[in-house]
PDB file of N, CA and C in Angstrom:
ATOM      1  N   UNK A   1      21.365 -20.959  30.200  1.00  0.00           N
ATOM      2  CA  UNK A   1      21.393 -19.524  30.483  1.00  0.00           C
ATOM      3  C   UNK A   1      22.700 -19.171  31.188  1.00  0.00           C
ATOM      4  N   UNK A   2      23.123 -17.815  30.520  1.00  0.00           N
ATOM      5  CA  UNK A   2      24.694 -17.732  31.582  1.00  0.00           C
ATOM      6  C   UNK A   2      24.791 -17.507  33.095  1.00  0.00           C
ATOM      7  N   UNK A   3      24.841 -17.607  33.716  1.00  0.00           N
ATOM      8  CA  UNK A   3      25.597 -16.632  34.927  1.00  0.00           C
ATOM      9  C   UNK A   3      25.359 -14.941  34.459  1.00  0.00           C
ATOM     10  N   UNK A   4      24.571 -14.651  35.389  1.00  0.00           N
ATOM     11  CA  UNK A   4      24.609 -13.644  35.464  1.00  0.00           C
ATOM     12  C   UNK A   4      25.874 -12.516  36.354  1.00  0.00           C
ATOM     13  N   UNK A   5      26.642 -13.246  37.411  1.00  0.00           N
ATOM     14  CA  UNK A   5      27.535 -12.957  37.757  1.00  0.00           C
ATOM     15  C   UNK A   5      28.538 -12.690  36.885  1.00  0.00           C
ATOM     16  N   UNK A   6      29.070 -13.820  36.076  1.00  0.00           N
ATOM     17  CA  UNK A   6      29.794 -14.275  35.079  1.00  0.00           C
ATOM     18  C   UNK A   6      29.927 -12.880  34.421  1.00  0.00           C
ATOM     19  N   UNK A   7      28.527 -12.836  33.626  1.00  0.00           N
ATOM     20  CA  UNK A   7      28.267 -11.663  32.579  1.00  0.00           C
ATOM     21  C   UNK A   7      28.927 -10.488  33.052  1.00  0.00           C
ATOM     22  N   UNK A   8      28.330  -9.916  34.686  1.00  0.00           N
ATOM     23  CA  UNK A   8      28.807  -8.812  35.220  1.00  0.00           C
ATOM     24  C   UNK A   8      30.508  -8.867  35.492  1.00  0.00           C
ATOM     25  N   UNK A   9      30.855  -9.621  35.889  1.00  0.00           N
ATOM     26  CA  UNK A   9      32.433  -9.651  36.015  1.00  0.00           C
ATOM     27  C   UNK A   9      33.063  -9.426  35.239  1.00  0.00           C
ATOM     28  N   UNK A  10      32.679  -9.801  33.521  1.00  0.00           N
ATOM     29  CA  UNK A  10      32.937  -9.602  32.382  1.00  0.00           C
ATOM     30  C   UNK A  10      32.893  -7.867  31.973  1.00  0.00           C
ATOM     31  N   UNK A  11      32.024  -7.675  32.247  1.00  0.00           N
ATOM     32  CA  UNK A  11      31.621  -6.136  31.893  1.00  0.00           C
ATOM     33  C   UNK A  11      32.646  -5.226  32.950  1.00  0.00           C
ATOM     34  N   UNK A  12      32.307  -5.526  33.597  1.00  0.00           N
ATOM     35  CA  UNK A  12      33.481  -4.913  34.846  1.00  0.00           C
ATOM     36  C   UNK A  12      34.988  -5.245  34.371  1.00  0.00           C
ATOM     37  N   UNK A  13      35.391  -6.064  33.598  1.00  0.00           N
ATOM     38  CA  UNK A  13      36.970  -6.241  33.228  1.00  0.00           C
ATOM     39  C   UNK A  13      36.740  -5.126  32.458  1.00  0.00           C
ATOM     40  N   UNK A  14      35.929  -5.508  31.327  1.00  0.00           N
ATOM     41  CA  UNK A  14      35.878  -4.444  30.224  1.00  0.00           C
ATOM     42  C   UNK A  14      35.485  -3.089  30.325  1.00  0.00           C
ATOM     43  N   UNK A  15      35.129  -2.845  31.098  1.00  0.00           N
ATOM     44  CA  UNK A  15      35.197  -1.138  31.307  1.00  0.00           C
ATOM     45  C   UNK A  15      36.349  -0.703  32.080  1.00  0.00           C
ATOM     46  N   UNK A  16      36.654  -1.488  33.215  1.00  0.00           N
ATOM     47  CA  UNK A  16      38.185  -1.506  33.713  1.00  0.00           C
ATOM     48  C   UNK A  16      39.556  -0.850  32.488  1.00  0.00           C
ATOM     49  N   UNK A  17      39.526  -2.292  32.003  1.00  0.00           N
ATOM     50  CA  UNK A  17      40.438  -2.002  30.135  1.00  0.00           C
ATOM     51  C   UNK A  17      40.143  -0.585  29.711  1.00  0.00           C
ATOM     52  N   UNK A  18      38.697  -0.707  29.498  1.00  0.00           N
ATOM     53  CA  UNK A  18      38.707   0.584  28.930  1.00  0.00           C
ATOM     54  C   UNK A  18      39.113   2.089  29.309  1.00  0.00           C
ATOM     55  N   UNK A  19      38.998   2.152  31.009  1.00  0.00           N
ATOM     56  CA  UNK A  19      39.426   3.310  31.488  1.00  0.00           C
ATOM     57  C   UNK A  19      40.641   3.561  31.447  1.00  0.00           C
ATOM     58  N   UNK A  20      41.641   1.887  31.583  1.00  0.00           N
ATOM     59  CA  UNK A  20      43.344   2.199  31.784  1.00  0.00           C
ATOM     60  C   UNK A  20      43.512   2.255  30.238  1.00  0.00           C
ATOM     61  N   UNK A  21      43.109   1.865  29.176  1.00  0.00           N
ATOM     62  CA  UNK A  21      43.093   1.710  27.857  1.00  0.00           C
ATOM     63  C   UNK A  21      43.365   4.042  27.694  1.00  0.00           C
ATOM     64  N   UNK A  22      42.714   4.469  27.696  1.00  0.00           N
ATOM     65  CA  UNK A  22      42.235   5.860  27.461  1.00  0.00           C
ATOM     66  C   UNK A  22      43.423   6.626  28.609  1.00  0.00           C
ATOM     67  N   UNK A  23      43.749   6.430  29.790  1.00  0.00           N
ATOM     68  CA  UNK A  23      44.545   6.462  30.290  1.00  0.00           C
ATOM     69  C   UNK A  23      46.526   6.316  29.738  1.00  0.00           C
ATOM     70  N   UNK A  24      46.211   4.968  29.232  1.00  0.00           N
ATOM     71  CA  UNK A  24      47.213   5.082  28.318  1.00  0.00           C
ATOM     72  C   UNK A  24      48.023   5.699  27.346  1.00  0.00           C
ATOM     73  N   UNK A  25      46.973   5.814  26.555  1.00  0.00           N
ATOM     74  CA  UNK A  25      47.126   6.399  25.260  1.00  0.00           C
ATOM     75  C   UNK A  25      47.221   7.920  25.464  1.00  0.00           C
ATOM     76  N   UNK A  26      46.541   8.691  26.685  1.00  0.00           N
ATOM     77  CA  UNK A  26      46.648  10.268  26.809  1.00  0.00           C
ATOM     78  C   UNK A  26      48.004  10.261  27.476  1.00  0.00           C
ATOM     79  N   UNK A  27      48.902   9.227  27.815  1.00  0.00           N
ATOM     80  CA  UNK A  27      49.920   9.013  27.949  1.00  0.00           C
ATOM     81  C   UNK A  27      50.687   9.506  27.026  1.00  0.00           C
ATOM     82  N   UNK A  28      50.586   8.458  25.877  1.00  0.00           N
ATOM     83  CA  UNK A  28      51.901   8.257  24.733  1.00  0.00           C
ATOM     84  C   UNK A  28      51.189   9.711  23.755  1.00  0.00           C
ATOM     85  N   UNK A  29      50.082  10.055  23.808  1.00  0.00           N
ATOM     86  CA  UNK A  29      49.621  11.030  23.146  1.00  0.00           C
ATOM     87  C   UNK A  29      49.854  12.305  23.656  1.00  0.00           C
ATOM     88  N   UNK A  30      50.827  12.834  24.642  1.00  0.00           N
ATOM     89  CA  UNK A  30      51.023  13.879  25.091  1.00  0.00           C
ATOM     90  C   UNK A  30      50.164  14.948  25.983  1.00  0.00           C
ATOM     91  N   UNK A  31      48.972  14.550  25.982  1.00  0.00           N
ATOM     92  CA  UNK A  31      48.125  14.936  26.770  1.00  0.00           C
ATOM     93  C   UNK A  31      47.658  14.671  28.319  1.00  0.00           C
ATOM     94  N   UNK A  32      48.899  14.468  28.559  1.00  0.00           N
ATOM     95  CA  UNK A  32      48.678  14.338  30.297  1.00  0.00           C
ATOM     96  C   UNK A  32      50.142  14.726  31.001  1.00  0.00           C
ATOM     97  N   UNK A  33      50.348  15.451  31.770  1.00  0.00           N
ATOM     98  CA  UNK A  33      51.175  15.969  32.173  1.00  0.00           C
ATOM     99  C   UNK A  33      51.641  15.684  33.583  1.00  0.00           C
ATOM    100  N   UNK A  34      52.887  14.950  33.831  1.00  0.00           N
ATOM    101  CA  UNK A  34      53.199  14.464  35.302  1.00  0.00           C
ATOM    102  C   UNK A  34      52.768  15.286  36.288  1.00  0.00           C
ATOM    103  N   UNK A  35      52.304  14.731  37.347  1.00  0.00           N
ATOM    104  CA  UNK A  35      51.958  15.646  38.284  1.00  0.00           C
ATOM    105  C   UNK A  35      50.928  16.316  38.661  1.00  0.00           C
ATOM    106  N   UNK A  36      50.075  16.300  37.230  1.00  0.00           N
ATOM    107  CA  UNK A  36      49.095  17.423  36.994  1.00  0.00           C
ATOM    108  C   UNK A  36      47.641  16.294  36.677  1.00  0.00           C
ATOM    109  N   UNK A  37      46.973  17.208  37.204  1.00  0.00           N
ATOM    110  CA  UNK A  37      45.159  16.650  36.649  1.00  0.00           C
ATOM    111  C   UNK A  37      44.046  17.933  36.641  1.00  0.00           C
ATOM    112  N   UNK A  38      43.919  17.834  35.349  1.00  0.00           N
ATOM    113  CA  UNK A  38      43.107  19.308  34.760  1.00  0.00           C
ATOM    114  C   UNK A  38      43.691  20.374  34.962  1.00  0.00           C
ATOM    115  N   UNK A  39      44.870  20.155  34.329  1.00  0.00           N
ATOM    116  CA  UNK A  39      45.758  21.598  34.389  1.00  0.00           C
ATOM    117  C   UNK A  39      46.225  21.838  35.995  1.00  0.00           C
ATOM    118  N   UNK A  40      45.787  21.445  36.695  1.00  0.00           N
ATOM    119  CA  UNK A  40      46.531  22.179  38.034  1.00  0.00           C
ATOM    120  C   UNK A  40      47.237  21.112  38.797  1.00  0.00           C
ATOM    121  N   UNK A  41      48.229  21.508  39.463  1.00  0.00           N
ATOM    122  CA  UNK A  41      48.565  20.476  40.201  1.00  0.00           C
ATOM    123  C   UNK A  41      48.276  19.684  41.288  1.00  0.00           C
ATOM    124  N   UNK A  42      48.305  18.198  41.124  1.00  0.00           N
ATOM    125  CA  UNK A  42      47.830  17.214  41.485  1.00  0.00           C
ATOM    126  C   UNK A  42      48.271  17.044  43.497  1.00  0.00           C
ATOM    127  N   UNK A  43      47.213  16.916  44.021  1.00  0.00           N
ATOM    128  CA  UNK A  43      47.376  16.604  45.706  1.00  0.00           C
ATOM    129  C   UNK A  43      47.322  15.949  45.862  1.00  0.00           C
ATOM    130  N   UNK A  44      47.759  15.023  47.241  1.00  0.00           N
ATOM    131  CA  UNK A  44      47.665  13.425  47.831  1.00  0.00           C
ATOM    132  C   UNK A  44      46.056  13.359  47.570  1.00  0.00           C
ATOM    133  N   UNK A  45      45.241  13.988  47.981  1.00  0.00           N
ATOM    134  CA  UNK A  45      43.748  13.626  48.289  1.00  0.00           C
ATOM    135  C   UNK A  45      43.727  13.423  46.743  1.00  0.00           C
ATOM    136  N   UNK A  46      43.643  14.414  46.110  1.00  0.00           N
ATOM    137  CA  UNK A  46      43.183  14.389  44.512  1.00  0.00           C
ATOM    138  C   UNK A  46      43.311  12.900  43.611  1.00  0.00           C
ATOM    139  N   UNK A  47      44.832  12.627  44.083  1.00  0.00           N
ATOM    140  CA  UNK A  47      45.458  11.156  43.427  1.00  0.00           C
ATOM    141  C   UNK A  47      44.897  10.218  44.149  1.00  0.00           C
ATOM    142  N   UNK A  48      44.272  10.109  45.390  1.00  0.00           N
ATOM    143  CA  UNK A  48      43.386   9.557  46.448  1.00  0.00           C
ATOM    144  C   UNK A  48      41.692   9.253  45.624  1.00  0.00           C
ATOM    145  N   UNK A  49      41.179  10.476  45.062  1.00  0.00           N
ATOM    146  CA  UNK A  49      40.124  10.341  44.360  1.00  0.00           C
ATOM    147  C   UNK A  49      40.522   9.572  43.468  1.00  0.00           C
ATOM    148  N   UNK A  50      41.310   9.831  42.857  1.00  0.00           N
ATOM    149  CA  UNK A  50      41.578   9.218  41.529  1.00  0.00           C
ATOM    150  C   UNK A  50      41.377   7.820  41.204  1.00  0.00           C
ATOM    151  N   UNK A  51      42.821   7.130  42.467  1.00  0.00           N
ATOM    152  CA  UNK A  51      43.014   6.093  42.727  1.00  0.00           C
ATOM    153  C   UNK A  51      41.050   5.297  43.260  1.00  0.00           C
ATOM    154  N   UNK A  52      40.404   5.723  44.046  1.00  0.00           N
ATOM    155  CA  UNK A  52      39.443   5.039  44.315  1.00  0.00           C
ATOM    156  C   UNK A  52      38.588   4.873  43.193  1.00  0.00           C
ATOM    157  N   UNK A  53      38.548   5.884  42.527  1.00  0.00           N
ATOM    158  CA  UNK A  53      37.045   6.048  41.396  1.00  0.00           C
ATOM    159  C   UNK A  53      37.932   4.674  40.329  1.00  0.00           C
ATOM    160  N   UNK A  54      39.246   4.665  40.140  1.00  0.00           N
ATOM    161  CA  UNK A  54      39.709   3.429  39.616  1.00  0.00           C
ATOM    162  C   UNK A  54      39.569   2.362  39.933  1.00  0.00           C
ATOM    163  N   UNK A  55      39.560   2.437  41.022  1.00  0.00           N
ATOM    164  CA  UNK A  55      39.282   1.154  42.399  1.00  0.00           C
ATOM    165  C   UNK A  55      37.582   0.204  41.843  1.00  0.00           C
ATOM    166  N   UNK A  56      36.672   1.091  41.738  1.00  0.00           N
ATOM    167  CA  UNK A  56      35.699   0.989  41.374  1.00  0.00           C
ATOM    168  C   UNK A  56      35.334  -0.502  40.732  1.00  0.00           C
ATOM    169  N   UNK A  57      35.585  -0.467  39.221  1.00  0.00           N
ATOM    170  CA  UNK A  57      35.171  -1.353  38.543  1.00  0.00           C
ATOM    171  C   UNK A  57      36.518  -2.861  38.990  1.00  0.00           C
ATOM    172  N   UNK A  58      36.961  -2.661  39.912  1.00  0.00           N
ATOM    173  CA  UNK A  58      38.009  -3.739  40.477  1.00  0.00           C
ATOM    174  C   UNK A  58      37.268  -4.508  41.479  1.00  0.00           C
ATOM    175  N   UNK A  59      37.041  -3.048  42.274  1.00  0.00           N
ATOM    176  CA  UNK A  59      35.865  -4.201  43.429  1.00  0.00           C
ATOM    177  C   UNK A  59      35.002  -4.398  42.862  1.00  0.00           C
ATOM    178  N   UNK A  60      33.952  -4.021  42.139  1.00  0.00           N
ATOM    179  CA  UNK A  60      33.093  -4.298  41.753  1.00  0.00           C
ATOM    180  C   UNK A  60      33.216  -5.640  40.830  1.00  0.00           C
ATOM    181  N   UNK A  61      34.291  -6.093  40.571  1.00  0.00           N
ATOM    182  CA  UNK A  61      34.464  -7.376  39.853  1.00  0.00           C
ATOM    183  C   UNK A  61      34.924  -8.547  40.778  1.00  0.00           C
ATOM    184  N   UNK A  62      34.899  -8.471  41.857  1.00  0.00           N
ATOM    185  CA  UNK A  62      35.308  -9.184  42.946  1.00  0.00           C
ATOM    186  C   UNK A  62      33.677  -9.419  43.846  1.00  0.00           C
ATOM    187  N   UNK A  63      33.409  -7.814  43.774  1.00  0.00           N
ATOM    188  CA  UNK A  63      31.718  -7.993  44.621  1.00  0.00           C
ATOM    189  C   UNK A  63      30.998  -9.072  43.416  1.00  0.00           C
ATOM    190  N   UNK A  64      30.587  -9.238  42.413  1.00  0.00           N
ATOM    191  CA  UNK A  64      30.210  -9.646  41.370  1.00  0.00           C
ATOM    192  C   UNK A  64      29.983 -11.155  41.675  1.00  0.00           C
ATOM    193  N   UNK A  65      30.964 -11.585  42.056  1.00  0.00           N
ATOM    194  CA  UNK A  65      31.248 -13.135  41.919  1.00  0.00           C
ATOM    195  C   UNK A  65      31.690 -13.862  43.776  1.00  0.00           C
ATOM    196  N   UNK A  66      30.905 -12.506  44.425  1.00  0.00           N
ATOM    197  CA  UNK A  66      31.051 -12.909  45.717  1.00  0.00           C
ATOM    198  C   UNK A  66      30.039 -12.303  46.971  1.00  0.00           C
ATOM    199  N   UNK A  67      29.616 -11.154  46.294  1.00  0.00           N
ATOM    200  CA  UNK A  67      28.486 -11.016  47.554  1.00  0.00           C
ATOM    201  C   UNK A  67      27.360 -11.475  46.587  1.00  0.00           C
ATOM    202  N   UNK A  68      26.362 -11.743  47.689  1.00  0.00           N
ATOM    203  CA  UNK A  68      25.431 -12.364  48.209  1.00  0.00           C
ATOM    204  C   UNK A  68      24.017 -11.519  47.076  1.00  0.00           C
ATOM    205  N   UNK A  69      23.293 -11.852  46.748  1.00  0.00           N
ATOM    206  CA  UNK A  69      22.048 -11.572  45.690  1.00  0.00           C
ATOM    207  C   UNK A  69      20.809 -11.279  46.629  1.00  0.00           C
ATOM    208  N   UNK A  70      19.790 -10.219  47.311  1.00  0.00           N
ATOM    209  CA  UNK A  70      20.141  -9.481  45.766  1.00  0.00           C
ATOM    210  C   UNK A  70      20.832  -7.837  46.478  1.00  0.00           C
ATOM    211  N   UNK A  71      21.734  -7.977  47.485  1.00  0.00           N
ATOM    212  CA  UNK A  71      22.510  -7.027  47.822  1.00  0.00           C
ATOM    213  C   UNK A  71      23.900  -6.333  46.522  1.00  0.00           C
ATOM    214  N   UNK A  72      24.019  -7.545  45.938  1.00  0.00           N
ATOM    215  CA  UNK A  72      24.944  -7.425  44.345  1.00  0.00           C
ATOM    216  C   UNK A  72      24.397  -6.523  43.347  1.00  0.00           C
ATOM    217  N   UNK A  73      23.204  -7.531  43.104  1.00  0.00           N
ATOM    218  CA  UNK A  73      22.090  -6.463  41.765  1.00  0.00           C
ATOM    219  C   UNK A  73      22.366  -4.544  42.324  1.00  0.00           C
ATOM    220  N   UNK A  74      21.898  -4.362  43.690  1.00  0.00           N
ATOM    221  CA  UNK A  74      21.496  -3.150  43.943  1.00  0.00           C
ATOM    222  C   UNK A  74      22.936  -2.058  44.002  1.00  0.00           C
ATOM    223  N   UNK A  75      23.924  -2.896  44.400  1.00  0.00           N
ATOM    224  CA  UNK A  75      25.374  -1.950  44.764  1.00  0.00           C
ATOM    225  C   UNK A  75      25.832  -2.000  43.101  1.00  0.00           C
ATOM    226  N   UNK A  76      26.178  -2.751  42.367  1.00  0.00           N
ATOM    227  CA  UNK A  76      26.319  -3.130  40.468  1.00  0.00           C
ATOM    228  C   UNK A  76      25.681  -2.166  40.073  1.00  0.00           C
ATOM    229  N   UNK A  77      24.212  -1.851  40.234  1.00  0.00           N
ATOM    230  CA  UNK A  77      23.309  -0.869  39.697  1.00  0.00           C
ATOM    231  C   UNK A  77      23.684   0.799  40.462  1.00  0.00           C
ATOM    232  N   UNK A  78      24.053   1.137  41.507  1.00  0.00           N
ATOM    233  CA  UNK A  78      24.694   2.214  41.684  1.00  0.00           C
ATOM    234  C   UNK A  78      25.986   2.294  41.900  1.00  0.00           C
ATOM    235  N   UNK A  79      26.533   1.311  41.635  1.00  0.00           N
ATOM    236  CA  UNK A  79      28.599   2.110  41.121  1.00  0.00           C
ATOM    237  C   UNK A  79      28.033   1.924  39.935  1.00  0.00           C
ATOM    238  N   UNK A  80      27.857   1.215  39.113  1.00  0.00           N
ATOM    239  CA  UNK A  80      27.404   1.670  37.374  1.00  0.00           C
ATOM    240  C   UNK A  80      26.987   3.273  37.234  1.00  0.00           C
ATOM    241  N   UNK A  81      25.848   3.335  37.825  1.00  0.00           N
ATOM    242  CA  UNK A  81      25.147   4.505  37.630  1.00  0.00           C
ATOM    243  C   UNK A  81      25.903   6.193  37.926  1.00  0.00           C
ATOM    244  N   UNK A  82      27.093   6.126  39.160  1.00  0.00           N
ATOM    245  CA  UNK A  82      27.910   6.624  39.968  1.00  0.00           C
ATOM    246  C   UNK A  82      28.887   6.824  38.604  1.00  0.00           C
ATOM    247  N   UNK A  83      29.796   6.109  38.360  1.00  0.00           N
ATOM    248  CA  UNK A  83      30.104   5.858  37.239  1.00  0.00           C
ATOM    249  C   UNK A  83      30.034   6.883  35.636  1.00  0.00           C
ATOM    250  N   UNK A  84      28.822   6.784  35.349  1.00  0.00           N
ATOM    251  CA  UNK A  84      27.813   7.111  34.123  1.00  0.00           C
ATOM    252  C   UNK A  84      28.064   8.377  34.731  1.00  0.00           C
ATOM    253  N   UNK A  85      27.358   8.888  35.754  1.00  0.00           N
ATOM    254  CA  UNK A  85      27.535  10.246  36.244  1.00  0.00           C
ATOM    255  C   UNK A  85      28.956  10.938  36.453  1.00  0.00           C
ATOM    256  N   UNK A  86      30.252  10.492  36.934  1.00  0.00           N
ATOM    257  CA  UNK A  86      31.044  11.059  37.105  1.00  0.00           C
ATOM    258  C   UNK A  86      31.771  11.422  35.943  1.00  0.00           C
ATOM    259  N   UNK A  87      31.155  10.264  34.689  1.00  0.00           N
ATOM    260  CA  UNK A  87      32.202  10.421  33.271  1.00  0.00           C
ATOM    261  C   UNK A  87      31.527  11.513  32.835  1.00  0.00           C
ATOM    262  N   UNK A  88      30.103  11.687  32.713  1.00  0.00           N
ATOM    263  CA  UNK A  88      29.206  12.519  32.089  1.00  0.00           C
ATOM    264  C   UNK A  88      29.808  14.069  32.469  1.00  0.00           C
ATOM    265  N   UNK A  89      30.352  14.349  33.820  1.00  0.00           N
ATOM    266  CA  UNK A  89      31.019  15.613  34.211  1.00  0.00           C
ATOM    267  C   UNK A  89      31.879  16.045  33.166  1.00  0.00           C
ATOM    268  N   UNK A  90      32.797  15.123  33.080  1.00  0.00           N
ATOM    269  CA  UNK A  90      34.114  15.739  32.228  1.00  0.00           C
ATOM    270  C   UNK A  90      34.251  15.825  30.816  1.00  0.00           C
ATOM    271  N   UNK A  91      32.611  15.850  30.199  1.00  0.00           N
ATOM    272  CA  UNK A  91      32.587  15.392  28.965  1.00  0.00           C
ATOM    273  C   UNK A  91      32.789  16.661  28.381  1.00  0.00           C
ATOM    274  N   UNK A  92      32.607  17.223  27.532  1.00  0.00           N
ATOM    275  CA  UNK A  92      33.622  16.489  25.831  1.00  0.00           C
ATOM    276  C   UNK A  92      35.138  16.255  26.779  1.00  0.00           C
ATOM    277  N   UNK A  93      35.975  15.843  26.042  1.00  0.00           N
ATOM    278  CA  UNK A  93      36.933  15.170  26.689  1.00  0.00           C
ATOM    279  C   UNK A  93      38.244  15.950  25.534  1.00  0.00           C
ATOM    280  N   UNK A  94      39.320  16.356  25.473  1.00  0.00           N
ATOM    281  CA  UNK A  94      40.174  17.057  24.422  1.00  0.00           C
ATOM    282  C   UNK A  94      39.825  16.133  23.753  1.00  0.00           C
ATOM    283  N   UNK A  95      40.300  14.887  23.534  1.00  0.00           N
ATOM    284  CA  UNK A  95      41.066  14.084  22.456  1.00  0.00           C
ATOM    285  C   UNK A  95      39.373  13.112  22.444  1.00  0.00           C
ATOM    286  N   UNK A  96      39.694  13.100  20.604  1.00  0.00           N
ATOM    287  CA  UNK A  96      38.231  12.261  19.910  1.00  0.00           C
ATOM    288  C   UNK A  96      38.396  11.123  20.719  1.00  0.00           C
ATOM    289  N   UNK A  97      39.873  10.533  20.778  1.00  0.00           N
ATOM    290  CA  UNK A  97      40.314   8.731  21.579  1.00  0.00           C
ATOM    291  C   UNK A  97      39.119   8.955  22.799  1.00  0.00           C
ATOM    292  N   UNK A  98      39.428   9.907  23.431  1.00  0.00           N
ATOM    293  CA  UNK A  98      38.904   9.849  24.895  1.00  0.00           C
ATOM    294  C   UNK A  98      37.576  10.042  25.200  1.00  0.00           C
ATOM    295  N   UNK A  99      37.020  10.728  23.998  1.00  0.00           N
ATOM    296  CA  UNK A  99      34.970  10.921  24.043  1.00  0.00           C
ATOM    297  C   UNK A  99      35.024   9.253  23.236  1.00  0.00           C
ATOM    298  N   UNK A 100      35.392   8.566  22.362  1.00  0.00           N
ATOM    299  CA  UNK A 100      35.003   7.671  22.185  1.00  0.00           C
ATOM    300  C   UNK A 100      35.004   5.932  23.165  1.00  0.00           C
ATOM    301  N   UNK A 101      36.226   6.655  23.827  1.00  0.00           N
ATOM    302  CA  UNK A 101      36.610   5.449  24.502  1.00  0.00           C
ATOM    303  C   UNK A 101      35.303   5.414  25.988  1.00  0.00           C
ATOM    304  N   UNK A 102      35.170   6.664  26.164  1.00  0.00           N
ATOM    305  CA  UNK A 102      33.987   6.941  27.534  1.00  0.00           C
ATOM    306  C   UNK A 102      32.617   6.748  26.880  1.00  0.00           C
ATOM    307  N   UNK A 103      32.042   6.978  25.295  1.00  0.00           N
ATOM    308  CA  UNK A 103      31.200   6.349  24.793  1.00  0.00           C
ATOM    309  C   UNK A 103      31.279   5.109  24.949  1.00  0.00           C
ATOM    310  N   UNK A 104      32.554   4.205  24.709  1.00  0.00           N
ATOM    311  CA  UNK A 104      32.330   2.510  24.998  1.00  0.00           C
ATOM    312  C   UNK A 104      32.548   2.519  25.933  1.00  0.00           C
ATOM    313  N   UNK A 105      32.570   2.903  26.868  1.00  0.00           N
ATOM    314  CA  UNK A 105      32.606   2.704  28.763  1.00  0.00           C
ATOM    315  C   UNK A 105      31.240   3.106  28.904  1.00  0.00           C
ATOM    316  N   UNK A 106      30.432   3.951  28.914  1.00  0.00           N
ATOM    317  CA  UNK A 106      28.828   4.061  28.894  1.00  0.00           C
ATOM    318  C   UNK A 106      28.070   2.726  28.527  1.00  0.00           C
ATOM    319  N   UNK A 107      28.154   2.347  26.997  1.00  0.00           N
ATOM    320  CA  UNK A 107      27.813   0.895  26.363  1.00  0.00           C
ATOM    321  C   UNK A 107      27.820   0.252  27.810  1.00  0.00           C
ATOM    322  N   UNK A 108      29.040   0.085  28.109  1.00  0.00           N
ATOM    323  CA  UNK A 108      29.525  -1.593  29.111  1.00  0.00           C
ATOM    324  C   UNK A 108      28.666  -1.198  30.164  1.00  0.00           C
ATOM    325  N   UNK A 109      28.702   0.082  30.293  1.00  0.00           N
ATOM    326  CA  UNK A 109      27.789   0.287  32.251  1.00  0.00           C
ATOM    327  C   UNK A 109      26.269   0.594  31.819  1.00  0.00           C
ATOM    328  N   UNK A 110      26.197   0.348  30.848  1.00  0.00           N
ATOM    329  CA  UNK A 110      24.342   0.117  30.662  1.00  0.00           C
ATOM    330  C   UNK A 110      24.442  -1.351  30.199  1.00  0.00           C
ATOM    331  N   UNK A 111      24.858  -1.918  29.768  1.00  0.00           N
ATOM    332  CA  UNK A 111      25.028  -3.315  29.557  1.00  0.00           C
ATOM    333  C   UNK A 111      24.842  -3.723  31.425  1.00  0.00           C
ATOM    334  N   UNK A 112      25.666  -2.738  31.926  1.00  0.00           N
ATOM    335  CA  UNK A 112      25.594  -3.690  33.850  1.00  0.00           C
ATOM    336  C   UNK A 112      24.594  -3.515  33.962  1.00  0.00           C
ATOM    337  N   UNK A 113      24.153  -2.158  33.935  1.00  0.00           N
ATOM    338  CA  UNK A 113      22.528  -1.921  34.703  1.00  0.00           C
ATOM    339  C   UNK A 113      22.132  -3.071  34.222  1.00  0.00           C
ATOM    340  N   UNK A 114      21.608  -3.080  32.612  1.00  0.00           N
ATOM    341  CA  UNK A 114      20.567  -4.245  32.397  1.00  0.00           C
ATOM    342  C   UNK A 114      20.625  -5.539  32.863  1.00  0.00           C
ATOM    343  N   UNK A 115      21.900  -5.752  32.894  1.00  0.00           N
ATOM    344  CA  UNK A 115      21.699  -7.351  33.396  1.00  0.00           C
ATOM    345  C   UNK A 115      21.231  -7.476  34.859  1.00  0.00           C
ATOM    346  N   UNK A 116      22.360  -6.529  35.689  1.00  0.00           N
ATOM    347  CA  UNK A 116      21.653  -6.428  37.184  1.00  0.00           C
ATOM    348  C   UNK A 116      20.426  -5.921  37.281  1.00  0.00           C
ATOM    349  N   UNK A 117      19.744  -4.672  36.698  1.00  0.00           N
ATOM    350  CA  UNK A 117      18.047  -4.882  36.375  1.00  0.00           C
ATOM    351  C   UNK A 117      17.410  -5.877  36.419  1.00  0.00           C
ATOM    352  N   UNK A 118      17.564  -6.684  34.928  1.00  0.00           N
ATOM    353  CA  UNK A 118      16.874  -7.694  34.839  1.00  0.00           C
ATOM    354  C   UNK A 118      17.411  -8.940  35.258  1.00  0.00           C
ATOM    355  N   UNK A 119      18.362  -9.267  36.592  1.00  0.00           N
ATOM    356  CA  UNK A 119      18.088 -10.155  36.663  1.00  0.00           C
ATOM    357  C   UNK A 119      16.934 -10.432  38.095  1.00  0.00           C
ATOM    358  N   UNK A 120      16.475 -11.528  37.896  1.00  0.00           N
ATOM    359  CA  UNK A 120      16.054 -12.717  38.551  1.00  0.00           C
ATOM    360  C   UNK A 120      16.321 -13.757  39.551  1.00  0.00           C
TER     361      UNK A 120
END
């Protein structure tokens, strides 16, 4: 049987990828504008949010494979969930790249719940 840690650390890279992945590309795709986030211009605090909600699936891949069970399962299961909710705000998203890429970022953070759910 795997590691259930393992599994989660895994999922946590991969939704990671996926957020700087979508990030990227609204890059080279013209749809993001220096300075700016949702049309208005961008504040220390704002780039502060930003930076943490990124932060996210980083610690959470470090908590994964280092705190203590079953304090892991329960914090995994609400930044996942935290997560799910904050993408769900900004949805539809302009660009098809970016509703699809937050569809496979959903996948990976119900993939966390379940494993931290069910594990044992």
């Amino acid at each position: 049987m795997e590691d259930v840690r393992i599994v989660l650390a895994g999922l946590w890279i991969a939704t990671m990828l996926t957020y700087l992945l979508g990030d990227v590309i609204r890059v080279f795709a013209g749809d993001f504008t220096a300075g700016e986030l949702d049309g208005e211009e961008a504040t220390q605090w704002m780039w502060l949010l930003a930076a943490t909600v990124m932060l996210i699936p980083i610690v959470m891949l470090v908590l994964s494979l280092t705190l203590g069970y079953p304090a892991i399962r329960w914090t995994t299961i609400v930044a996942s969930g935290f997560l799910v909710l904050f993408n769900i705000v900004g949805l539809p998203y302009p660009g098809l790249y970016d509703n699809v890429l937050i569809g496979v970022s959903f996948i990976f953070n119900g993939l966390i719940i379940y494993h931290a759910w069910t594990w044992t």
